[in-house]
N, C-alpha and C. Protein backbone atom coordinates (compact mmCIF):
# COMPACT_ATOMS: atom_id res chain seq x y z
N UNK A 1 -6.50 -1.46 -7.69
CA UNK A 1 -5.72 -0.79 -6.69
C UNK A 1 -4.71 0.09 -7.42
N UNK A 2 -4.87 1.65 -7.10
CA UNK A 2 -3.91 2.63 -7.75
C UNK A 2 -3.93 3.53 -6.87
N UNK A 3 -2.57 3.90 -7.17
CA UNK A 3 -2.23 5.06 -6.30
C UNK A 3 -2.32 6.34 -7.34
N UNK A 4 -3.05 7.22 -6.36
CA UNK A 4 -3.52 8.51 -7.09
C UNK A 4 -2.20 9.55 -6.91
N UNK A 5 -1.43 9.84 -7.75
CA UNK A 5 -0.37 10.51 -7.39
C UNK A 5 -0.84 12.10 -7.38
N UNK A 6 -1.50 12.41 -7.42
CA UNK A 6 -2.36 14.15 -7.21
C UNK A 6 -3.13 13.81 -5.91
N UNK A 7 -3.48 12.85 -5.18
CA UNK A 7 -4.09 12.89 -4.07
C UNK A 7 -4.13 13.96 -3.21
N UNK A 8 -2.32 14.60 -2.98
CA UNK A 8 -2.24 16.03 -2.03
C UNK A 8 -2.70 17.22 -2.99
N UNK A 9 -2.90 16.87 -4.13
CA UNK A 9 -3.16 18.29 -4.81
C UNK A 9 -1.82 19.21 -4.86
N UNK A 10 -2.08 20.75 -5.44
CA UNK A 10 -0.79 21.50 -5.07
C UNK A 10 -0.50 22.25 -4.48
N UNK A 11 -1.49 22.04 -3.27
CA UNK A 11 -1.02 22.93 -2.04
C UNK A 11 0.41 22.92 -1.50
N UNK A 12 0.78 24.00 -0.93
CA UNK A 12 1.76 24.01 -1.03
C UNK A 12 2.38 24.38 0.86
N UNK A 13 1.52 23.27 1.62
CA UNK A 13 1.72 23.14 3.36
C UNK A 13 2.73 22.47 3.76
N UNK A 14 3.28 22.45 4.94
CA UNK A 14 4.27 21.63 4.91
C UNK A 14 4.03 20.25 4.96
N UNK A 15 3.00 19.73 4.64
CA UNK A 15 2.89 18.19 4.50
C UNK A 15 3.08 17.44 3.08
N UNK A 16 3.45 18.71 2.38
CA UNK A 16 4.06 18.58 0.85
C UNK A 16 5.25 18.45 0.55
N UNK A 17 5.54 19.14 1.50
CA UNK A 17 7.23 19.15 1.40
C UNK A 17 7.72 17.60 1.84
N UNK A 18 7.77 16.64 1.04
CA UNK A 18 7.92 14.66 1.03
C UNK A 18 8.50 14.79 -0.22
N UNK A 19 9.89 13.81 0.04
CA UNK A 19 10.41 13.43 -1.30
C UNK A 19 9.67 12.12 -1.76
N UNK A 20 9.37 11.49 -1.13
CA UNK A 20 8.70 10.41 -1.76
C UNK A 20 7.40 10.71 -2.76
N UNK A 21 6.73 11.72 -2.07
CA UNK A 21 5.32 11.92 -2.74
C UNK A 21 5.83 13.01 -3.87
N UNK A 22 6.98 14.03 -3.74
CA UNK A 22 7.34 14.41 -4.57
C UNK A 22 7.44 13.46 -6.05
N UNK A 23 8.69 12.39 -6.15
CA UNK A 23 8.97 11.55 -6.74
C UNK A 23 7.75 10.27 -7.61
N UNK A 24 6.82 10.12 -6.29
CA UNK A 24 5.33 9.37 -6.87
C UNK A 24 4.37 10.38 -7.54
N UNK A 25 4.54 11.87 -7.29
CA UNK A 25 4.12 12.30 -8.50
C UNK A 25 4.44 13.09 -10.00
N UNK A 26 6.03 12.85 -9.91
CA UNK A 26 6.51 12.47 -11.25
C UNK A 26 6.85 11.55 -11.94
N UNK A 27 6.23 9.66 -11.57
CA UNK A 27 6.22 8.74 -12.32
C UNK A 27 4.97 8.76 -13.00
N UNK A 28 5.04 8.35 -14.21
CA UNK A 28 3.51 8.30 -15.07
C UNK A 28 2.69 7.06 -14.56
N UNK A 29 1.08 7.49 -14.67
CA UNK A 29 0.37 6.87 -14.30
C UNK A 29 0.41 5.25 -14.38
N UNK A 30 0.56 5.05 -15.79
CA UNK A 30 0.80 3.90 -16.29
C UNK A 30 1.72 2.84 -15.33
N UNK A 31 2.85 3.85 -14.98
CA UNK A 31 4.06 3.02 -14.14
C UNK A 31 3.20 2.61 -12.68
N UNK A 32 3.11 3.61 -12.40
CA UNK A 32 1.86 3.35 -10.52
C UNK A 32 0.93 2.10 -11.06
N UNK A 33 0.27 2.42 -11.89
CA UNK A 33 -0.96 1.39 -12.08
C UNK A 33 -0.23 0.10 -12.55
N UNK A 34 0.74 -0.01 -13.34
CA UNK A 34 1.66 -1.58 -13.01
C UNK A 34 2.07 -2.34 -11.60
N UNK A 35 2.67 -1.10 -11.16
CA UNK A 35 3.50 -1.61 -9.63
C UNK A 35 2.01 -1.92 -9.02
N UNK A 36 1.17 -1.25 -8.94
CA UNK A 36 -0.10 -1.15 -8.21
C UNK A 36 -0.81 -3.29 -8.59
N UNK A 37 -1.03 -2.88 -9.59
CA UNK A 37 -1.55 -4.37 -10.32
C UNK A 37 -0.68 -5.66 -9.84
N UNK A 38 0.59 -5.22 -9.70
CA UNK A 38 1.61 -6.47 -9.41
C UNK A 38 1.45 -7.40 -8.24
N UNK A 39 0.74 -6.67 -7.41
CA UNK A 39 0.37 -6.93 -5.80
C UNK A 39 -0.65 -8.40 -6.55
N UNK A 40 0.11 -9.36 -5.53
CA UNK A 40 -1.38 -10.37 -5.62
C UNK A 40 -2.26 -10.36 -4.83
N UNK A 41 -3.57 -10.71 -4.66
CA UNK A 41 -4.73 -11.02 -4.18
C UNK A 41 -4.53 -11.40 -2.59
N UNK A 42 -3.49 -11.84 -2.15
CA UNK A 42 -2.93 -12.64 -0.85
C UNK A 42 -2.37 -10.71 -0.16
N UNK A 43 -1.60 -10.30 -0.63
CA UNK A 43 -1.39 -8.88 -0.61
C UNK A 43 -2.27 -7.75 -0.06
N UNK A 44 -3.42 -7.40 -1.09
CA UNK A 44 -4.53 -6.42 -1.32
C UNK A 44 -4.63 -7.06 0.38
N UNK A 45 -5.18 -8.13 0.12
CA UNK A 45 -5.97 -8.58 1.53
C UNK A 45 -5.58 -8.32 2.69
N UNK A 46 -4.19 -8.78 2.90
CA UNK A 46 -3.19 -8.32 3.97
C UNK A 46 -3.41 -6.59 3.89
N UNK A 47 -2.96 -5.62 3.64
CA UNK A 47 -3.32 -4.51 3.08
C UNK A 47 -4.89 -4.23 3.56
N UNK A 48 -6.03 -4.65 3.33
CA UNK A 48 -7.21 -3.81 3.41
C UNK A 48 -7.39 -4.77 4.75
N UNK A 49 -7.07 -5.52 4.73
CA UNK A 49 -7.30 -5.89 6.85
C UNK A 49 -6.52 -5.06 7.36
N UNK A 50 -5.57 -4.69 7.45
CA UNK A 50 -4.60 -3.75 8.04
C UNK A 50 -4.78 -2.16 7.93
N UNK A 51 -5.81 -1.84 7.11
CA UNK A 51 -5.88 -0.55 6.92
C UNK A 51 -7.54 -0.23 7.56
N UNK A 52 -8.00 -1.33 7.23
CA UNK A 52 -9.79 -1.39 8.44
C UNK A 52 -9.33 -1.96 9.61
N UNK A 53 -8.27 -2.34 10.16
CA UNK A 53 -7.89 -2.32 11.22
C UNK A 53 -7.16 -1.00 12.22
N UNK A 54 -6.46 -0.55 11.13
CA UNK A 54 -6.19 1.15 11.45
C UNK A 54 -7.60 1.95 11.99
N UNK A 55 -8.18 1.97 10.69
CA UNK A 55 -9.88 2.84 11.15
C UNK A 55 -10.37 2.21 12.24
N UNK A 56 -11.06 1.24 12.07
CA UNK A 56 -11.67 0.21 12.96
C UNK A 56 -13.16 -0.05 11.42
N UNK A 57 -13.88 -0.85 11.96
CA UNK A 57 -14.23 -1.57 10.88
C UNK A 57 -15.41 -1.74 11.91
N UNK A 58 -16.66 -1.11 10.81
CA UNK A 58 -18.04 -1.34 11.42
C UNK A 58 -18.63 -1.80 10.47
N UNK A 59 -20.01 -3.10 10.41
CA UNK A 59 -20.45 -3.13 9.36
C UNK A 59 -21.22 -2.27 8.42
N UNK A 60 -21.32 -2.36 7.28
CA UNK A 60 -22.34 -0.97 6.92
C UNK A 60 -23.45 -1.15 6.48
N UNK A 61 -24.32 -2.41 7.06
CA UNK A 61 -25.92 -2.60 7.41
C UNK A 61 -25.96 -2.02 8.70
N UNK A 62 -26.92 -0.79 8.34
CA UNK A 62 -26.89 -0.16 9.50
C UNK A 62 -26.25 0.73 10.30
N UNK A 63 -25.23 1.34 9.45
CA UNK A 63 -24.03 2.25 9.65
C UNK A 63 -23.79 2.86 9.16
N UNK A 64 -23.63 4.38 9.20
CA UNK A 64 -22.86 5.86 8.05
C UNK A 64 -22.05 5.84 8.48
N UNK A 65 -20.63 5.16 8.17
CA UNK A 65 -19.34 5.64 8.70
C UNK A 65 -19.02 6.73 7.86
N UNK A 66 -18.73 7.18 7.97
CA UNK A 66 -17.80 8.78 8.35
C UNK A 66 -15.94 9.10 8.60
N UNK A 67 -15.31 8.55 8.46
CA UNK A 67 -14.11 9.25 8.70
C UNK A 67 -13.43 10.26 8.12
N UNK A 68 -13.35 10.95 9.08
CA UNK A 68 -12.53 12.30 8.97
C UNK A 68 -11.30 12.67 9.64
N UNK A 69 -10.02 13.22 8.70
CA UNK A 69 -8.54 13.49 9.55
C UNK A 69 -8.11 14.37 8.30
N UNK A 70 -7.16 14.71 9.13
CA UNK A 70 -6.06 16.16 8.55
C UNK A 70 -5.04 14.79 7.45
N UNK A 71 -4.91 15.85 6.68
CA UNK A 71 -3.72 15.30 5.97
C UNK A 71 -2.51 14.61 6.07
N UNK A 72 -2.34 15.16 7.01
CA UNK A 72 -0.84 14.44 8.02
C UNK A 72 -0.71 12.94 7.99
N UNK A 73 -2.24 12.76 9.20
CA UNK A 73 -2.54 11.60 9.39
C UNK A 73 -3.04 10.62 8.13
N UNK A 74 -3.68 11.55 7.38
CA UNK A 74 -3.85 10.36 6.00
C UNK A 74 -2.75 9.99 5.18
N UNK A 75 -1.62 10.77 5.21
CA UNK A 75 0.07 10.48 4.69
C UNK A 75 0.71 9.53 5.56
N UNK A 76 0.66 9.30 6.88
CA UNK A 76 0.66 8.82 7.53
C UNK A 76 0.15 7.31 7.35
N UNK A 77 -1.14 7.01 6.77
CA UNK A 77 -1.62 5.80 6.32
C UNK A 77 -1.08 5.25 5.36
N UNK A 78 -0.98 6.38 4.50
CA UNK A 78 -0.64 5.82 3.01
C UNK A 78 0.44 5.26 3.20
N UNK A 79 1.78 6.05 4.04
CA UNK A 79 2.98 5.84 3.99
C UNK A 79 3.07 3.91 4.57
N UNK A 80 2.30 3.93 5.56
CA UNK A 80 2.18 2.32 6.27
C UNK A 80 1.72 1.38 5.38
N UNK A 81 0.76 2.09 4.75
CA UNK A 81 -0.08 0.93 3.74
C UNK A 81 0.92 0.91 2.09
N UNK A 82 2.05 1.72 2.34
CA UNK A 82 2.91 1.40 1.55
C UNK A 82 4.18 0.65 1.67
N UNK A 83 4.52 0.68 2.97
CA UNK A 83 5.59 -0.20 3.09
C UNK A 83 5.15 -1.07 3.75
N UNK A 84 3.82 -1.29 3.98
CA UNK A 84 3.25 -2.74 4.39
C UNK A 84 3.28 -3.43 3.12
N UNK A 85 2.37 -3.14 2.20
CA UNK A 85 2.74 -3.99 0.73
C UNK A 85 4.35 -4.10 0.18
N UNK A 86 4.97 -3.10 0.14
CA UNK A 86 6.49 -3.02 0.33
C UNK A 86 7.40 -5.05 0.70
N UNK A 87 7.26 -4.37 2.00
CA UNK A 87 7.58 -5.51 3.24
C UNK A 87 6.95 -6.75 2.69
N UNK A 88 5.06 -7.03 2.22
CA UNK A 88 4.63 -8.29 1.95
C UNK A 88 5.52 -8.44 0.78
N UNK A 89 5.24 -7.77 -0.49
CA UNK A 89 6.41 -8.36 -1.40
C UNK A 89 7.38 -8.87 -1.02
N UNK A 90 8.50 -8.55 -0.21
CA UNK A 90 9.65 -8.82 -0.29
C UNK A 90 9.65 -10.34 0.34
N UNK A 91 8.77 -10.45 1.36
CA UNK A 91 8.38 -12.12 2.27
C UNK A 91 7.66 -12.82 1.04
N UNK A 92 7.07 -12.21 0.45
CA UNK A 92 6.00 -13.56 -0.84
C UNK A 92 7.66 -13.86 -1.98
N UNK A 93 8.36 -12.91 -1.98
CA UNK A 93 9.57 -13.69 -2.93
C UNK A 93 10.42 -14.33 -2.07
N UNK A 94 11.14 -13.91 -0.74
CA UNK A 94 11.41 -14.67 -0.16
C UNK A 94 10.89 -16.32 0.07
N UNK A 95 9.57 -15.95 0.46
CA UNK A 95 8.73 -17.89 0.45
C UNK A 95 8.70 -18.06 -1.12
N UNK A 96 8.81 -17.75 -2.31
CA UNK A 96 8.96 -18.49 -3.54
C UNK A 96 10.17 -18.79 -3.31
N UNK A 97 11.46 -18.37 -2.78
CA UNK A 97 13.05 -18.21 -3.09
C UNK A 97 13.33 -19.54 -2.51
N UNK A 98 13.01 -19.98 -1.03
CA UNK A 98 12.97 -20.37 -0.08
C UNK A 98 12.12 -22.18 -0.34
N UNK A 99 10.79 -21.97 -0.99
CA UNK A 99 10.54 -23.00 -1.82
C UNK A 99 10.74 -23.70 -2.28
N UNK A 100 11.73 -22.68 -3.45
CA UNK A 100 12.26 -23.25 -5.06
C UNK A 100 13.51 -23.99 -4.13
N UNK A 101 14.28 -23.41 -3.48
CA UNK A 101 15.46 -23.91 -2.45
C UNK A 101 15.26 -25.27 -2.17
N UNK A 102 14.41 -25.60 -1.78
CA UNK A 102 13.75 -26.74 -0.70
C UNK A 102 13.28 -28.05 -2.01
N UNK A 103 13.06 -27.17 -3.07
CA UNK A 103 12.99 -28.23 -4.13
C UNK A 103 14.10 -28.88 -4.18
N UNK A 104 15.20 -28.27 -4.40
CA UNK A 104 16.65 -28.14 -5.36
C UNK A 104 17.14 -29.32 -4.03
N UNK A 105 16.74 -29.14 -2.78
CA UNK A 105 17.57 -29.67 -1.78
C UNK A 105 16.82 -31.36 -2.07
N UNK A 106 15.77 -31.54 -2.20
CA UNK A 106 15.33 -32.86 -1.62
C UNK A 106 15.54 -33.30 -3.57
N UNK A 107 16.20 -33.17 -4.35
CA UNK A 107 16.70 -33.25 -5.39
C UNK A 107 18.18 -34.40 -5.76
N UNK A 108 18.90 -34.02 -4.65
CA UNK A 108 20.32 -34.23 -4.48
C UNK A 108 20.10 -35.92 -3.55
């Protein structure tokens, strides 16, 4: 799992004009493909149900799916499917934080 920071290319529409995507494509690859890797397995998953739940999800015995959309709407995904992993991080340290807590308590 990596984020392609040239994905928009260098057109120059107003769906370029994003400080964020500005900023994700002046970190080096290396850095994306860490943050990218950091995600655990519990994550990705959350993440690719949520993003074949966006499309809708056909099997593909028996199926040419096809999707097609304007740029907008695919910034639009990315942006969700980024602060969806975002958001899961912050709850998967919370439940370690919250855990470790619950140790410390039945301790005393």
């Amino acid at each position: 799992m990596a984020f392609n920071a040239n994905f928009f290319g260098g057109e120059s529409d107003a769906t370029l004009d994003n400080n964020l995507i500005d900023y994700l494509q002046r970190q080096k690859p290396e850095t994306l493909e860490r943050i990218a890797q950091s995600a655990t397995p519990e994550i990705k998953e959350i993440i690719t149900h949520n993003v074949q739940g966006l499309l809708g999800m056909l099997p593909t015995e028996g199926f040419n799916v096809q999707i097609v959309t304007d740029k907008q709407h695919m910034a639009n995904l990315l942006a969700s499917a980024m602060m969806t992993g975002y958001f899961l991080c912050q709850m998967e340290k919370r439940k370690a934080l919250e855990e470790n807590l619950s140790d410390t308590d039945s301790v005393e």
